[in-house]
N, C-alpha and C. Protein backbone atom coordinates (compact mmCIF):
# COMPACT_ATOMS: atom_id res chain seq x y z
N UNK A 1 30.17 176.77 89.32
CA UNK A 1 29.63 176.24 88.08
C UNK A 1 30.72 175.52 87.30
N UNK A 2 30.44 174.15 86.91
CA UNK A 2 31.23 173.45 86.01
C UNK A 2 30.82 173.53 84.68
N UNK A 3 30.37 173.33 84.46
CA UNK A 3 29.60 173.40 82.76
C UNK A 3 29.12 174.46 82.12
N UNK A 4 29.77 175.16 81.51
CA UNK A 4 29.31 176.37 80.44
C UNK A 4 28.21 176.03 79.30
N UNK A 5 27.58 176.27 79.53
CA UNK A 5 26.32 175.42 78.23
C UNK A 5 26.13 176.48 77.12
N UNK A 6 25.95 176.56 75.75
CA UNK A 6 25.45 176.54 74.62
C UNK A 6 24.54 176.27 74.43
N UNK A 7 23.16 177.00 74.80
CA UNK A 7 21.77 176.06 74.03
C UNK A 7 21.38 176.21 73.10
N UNK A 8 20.80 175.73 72.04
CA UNK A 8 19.96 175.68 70.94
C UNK A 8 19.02 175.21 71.02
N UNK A 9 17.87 176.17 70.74
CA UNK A 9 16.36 175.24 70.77
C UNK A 9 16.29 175.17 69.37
N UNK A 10 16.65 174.44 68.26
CA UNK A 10 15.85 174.51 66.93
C UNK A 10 14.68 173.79 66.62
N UNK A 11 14.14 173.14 67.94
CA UNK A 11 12.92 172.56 67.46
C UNK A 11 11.76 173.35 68.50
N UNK A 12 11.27 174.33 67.77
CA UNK A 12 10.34 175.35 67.67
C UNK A 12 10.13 175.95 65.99
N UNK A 13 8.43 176.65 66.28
CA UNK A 13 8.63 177.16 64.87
C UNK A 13 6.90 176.66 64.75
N UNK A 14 6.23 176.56 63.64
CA UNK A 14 5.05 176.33 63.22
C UNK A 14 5.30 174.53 62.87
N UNK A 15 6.39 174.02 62.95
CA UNK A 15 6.36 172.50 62.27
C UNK A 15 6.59 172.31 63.61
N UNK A 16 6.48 172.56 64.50
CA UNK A 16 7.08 171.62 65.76
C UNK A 16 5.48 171.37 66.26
N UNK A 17 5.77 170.03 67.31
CA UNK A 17 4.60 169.25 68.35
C UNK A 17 4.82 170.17 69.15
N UNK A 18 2.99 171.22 69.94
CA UNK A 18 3.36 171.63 71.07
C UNK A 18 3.79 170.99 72.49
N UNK A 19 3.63 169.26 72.32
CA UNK A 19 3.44 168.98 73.38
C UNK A 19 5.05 168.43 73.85
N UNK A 20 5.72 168.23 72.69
CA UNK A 20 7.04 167.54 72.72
C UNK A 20 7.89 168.93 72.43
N UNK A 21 7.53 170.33 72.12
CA UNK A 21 8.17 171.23 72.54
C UNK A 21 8.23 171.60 74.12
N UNK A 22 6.66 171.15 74.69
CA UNK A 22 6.88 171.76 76.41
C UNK A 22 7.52 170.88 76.89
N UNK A 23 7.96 170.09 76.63
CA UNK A 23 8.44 168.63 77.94
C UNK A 23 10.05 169.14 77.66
N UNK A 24 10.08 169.89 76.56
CA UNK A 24 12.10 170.05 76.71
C UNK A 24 12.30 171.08 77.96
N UNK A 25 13.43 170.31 78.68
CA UNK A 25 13.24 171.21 79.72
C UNK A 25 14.04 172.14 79.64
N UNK A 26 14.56 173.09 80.79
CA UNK A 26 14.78 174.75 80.41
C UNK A 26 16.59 174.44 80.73
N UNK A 27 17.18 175.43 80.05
CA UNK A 27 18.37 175.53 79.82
C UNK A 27 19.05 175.01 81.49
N UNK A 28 18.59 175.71 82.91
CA UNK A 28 19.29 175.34 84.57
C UNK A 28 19.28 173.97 84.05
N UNK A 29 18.01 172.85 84.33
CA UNK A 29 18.23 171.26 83.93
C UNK A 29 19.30 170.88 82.94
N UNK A 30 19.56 171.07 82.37
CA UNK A 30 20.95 170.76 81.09
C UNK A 30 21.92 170.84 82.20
N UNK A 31 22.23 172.36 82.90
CA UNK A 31 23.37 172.63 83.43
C UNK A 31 23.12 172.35 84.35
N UNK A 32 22.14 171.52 85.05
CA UNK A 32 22.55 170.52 86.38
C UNK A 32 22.80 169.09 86.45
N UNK A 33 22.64 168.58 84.93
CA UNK A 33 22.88 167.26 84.63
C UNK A 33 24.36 167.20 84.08
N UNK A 34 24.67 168.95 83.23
CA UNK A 34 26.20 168.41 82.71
C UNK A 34 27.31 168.77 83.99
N UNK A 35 26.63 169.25 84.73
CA UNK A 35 27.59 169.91 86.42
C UNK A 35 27.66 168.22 86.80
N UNK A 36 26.76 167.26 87.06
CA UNK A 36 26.83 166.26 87.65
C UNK A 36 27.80 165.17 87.46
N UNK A 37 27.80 165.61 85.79
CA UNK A 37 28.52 164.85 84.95
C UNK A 37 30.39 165.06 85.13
N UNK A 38 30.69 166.19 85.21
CA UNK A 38 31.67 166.84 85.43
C UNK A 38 32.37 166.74 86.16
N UNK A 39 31.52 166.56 87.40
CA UNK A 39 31.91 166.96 88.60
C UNK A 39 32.19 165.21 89.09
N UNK A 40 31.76 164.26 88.12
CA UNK A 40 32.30 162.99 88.48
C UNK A 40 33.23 162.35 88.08
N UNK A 41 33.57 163.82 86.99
CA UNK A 41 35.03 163.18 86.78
C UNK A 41 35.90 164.54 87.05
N UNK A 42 35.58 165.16 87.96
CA UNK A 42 36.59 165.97 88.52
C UNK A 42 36.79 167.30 87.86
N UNK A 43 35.95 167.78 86.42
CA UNK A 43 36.52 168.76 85.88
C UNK A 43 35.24 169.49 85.93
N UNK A 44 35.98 170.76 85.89
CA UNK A 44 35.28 172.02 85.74
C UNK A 44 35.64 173.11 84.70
N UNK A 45 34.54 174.55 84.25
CA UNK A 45 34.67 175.21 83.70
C UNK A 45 34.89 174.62 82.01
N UNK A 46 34.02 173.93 81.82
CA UNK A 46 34.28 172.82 80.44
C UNK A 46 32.56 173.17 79.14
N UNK A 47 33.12 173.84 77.95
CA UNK A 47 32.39 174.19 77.28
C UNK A 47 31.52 173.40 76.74
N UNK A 48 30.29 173.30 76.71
CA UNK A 48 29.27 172.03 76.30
C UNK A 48 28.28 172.79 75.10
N UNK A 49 28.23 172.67 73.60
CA UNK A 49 26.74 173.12 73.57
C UNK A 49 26.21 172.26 73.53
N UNK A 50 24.22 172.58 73.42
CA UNK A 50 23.50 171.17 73.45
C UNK A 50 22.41 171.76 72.51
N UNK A 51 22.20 171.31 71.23
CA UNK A 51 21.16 171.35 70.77
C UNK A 51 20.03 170.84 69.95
N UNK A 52 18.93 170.86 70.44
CA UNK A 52 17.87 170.35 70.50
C UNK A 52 16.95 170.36 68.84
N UNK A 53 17.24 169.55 68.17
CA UNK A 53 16.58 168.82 67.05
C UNK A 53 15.21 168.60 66.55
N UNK A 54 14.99 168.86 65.46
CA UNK A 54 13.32 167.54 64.86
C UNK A 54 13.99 166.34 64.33
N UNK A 55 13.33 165.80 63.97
CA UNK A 55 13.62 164.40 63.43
C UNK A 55 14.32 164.56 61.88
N UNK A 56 14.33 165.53 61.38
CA UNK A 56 14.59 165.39 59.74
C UNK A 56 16.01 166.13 60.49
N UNK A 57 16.67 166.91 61.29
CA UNK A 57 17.97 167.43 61.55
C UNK A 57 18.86 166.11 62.06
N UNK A 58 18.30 164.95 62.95
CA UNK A 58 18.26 164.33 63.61
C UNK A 58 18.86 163.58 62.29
N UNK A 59 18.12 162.72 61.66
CA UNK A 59 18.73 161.74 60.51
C UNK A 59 19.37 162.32 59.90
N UNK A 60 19.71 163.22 59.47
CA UNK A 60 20.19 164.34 58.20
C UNK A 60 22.12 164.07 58.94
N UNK A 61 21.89 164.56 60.35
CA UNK A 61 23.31 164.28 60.92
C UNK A 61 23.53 162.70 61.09
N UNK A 62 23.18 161.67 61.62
CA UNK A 62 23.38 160.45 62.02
C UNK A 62 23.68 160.02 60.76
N UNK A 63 22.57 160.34 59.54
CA UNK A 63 23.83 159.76 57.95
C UNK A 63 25.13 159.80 57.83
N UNK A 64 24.91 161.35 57.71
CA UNK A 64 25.92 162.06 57.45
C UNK A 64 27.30 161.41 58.24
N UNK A 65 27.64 161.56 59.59
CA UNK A 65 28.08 161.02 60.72
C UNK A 65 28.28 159.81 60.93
N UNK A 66 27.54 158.89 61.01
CA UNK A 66 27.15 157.77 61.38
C UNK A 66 26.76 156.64 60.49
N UNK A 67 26.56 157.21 59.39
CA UNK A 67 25.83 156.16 58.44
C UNK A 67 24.38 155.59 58.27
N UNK A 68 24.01 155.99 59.61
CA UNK A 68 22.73 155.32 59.88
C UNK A 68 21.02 156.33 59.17
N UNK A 69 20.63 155.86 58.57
CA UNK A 69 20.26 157.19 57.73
C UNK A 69 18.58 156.46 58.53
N UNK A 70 18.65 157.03 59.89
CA UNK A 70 17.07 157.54 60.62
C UNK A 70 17.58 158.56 61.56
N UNK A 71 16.87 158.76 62.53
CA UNK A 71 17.04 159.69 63.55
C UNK A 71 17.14 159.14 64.60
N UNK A 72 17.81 159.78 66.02
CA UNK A 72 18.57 158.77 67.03
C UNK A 72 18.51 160.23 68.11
N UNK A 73 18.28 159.44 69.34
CA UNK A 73 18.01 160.50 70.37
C UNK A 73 19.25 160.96 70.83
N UNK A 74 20.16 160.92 70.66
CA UNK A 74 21.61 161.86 71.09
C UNK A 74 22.58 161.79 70.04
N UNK A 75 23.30 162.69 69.61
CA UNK A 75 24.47 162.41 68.81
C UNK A 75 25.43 163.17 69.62
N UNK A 76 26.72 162.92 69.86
CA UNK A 76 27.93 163.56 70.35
C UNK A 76 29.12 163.91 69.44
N UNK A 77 29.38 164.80 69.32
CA UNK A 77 30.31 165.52 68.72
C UNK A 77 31.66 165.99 69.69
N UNK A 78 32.55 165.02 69.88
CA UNK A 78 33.76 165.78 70.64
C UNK A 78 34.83 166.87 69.43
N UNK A 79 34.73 167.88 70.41
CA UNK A 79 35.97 168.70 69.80
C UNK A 79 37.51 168.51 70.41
N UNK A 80 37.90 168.59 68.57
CA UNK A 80 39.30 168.34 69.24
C UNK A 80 40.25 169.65 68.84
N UNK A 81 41.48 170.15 69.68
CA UNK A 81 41.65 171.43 69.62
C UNK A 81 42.89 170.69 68.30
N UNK A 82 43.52 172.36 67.75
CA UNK A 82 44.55 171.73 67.26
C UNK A 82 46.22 171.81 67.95
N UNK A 83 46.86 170.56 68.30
CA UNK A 83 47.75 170.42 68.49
C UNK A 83 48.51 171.28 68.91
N UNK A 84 48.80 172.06 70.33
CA UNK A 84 49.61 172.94 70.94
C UNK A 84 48.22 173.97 71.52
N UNK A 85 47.01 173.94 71.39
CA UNK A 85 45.62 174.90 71.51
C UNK A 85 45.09 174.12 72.91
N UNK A 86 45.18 174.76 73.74
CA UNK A 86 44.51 174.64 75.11
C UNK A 86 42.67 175.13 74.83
N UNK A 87 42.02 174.13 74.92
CA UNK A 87 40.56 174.92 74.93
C UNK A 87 40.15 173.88 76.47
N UNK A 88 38.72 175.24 76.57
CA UNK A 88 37.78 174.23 77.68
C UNK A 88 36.69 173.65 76.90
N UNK A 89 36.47 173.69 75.32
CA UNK A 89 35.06 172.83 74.78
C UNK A 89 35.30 171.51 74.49
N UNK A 90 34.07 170.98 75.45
CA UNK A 90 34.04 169.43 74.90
C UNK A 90 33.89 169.27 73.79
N UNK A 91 32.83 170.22 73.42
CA UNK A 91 32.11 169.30 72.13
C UNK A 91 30.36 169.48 72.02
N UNK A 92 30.12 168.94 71.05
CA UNK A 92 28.56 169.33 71.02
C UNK A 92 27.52 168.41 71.16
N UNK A 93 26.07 168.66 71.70
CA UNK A 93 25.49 167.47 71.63
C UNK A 93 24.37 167.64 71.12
N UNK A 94 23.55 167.00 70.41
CA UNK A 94 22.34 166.86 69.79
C UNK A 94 21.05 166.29 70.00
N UNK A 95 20.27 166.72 70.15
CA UNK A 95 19.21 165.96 70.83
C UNK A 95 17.98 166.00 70.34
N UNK A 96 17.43 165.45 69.94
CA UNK A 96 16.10 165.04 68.95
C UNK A 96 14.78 165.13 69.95
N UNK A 97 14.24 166.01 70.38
CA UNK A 97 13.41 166.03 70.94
C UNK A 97 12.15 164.96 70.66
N UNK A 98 11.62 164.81 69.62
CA UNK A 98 10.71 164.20 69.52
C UNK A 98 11.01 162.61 69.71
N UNK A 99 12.04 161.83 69.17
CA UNK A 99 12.70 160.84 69.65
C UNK A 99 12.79 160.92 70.91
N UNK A 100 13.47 161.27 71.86
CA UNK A 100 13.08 161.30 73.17
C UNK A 100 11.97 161.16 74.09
N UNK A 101 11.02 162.08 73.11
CA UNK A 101 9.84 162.23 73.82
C UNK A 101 9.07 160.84 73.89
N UNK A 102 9.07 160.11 72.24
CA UNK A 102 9.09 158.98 71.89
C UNK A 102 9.48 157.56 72.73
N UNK A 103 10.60 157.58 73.29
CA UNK A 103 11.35 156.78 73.96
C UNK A 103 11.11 156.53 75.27
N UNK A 104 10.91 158.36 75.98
CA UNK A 104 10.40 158.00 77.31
C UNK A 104 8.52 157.63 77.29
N UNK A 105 7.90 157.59 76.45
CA UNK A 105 6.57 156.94 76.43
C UNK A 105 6.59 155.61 76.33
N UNK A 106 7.56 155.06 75.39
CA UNK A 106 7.61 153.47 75.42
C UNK A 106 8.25 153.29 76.57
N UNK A 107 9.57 153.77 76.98
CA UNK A 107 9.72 152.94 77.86
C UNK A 107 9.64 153.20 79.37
N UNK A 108 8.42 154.10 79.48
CA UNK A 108 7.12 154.54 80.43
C UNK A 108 8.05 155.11 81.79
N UNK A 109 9.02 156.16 81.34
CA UNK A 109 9.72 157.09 82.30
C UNK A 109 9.38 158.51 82.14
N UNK A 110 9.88 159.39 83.09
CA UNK A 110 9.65 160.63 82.61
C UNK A 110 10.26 161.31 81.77
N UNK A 111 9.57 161.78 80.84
CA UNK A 111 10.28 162.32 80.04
C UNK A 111 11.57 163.65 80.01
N UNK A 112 11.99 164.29 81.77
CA UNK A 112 12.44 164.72 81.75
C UNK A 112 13.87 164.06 81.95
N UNK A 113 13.33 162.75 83.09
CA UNK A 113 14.53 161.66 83.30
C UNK A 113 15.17 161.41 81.96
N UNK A 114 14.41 161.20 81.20
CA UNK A 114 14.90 160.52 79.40
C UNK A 114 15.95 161.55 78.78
N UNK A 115 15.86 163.01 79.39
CA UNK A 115 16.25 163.83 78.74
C UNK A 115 17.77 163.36 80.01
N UNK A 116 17.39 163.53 81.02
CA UNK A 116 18.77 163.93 81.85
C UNK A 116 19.35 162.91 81.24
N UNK A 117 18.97 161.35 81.23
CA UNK A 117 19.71 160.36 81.12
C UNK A 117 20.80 160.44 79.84
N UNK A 118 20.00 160.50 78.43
CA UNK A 118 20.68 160.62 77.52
C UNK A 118 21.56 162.07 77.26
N UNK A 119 21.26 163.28 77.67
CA UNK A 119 22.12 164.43 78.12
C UNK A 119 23.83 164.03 78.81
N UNK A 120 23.40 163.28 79.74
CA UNK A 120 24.55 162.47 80.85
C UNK A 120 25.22 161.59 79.93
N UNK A 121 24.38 160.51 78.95
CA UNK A 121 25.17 159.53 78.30
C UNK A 121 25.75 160.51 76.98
N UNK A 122 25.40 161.28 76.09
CA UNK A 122 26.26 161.92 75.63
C UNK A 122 27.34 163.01 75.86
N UNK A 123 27.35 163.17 76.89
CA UNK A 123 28.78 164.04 78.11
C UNK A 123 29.59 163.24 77.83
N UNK A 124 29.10 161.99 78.59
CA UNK A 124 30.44 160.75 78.75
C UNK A 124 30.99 160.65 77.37
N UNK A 125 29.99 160.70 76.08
CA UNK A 125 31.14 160.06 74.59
C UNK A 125 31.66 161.12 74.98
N UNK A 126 31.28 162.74 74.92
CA UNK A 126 32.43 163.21 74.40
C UNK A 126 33.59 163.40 75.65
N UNK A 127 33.84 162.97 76.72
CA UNK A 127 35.06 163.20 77.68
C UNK A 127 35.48 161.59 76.98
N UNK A 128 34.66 160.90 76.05
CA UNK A 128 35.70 159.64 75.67
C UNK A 128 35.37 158.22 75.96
N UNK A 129 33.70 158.41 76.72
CA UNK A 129 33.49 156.97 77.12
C UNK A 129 32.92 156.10 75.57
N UNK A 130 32.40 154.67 75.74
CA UNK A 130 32.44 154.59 74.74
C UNK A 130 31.51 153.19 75.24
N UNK A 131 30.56 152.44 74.69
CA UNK A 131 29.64 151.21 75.07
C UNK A 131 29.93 150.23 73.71
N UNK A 132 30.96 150.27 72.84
CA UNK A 132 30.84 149.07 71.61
C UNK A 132 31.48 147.59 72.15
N UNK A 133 32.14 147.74 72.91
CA UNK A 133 32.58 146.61 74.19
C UNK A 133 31.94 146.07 74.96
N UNK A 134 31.20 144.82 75.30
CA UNK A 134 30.70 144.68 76.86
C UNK A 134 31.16 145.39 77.96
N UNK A 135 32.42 145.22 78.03
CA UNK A 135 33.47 145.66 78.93
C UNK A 135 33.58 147.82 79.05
N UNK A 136 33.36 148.28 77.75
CA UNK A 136 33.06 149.47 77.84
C UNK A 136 31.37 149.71 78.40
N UNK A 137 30.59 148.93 77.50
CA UNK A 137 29.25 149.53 78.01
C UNK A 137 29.17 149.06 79.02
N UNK A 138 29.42 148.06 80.30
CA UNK A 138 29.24 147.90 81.57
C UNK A 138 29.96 149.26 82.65
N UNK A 139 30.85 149.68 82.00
CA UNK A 139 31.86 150.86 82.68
C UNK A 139 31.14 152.39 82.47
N UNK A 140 30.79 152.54 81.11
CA UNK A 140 29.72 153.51 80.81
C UNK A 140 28.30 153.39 81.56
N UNK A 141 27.56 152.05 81.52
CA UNK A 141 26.31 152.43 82.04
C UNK A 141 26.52 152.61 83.64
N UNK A 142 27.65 152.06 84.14
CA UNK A 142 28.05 152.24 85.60
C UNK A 142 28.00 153.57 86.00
N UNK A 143 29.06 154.16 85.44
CA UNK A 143 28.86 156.40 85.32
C UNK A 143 27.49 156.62 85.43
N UNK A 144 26.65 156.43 84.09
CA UNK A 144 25.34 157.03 83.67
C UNK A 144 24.29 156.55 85.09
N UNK A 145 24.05 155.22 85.43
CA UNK A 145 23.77 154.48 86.88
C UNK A 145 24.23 155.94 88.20
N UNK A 146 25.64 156.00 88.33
CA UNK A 146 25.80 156.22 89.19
C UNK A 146 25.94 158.26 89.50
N UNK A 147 25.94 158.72 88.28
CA UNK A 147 25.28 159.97 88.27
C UNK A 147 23.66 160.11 88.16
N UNK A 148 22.98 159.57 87.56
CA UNK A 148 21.77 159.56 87.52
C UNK A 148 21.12 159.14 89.05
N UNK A 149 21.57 159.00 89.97
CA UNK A 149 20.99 157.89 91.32
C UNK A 149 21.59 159.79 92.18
N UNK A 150 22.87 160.07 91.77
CA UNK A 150 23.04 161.15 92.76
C UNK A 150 22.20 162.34 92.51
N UNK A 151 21.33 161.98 91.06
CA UNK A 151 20.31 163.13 91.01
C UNK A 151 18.76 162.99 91.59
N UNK A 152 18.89 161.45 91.85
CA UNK A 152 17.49 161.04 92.66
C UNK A 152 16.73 161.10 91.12
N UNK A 153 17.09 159.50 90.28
CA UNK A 153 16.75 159.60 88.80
C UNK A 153 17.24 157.42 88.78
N UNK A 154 16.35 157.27 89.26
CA UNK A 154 16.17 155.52 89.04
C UNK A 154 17.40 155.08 87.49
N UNK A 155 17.38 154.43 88.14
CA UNK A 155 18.38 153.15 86.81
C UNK A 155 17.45 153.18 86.12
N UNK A 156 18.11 153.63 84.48
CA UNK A 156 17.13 153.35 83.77
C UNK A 156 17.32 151.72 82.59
N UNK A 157 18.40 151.24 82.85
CA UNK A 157 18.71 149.98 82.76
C UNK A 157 17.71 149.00 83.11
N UNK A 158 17.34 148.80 84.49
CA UNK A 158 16.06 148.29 85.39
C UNK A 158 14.78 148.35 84.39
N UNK A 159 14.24 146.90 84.16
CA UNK A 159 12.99 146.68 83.56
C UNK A 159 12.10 147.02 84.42
């Protein structure tokens, strides 16, 4: 096992969609998409949490964070240790379930693919990748491409 996972389901409860609560998939899927991830760049035993959002947690952080005051299907949080502190945590990731759920209907994939994909693309920020470059996002979607294909999980780039 490469990936130590952290889950959080916070989107459950009486305000949540039952139908965009069942499509989140179960804690093994996380830890076979962040093993994939890992394992393509060589490291193991690496602390991940991942947790799972509504839309008002979702914007509430991306303001806060980001500036962008809506909600956004992944946010990445890398941890950084302090100076002389050996840790194995990456960092944390966030995931807006209903946005997702959202995303893979428009853009008519499965919604579990939607989950691996963006799961995989927020691994990469936090080991450091980064898409504000042509030159970065061609190198990033290359990873996300080429882990997603070893999971038997189509380019989701491809119209």
């Amino acid at each position: 096992m490469t990936a130590i996972i952290d889950y959080q389901n916070a989107y459950e409860g009486e305000n949540s969609d039952e139908e965009i609560a069942n499509a989140i998939p179960p804690l093994d899927s996380f830890s076979v998409w962040a093993d994939a991830v890992l394992s393509s760049e060589n490291l193991h035993d690496q602390e991940i949490t991942i947790r799972l959002t509504d839309e008002i947690e979702s914007q509430q952080l991306n303001n806060d964070y980001r500036g962008k005051n809506k909600p956004t299907n992944v946010l990445s949080f890398p941890f950084e240790a302090p100076p002389g502190i050996e840790m194995n945590l990456l960092g944390d990731l966030v995931i807006c379930a209903p946005v997702i759920s959202r995303e893979a209907e428009e853009q008519k994939k499965l919604t579990t693919h939607h989950y691996a994909h963006m799961t995989i693309h927020g691994i990469l920020h936090l080991l450091g990748y980064d898409h504000i470059s042509d030159e970065e996002a061609d190198e990033m979607e290359g990873k996300e491409i080429e882990i997603l294909s070893s999971l038997n999980i189509a380019n989701p780039y491809e119209a």
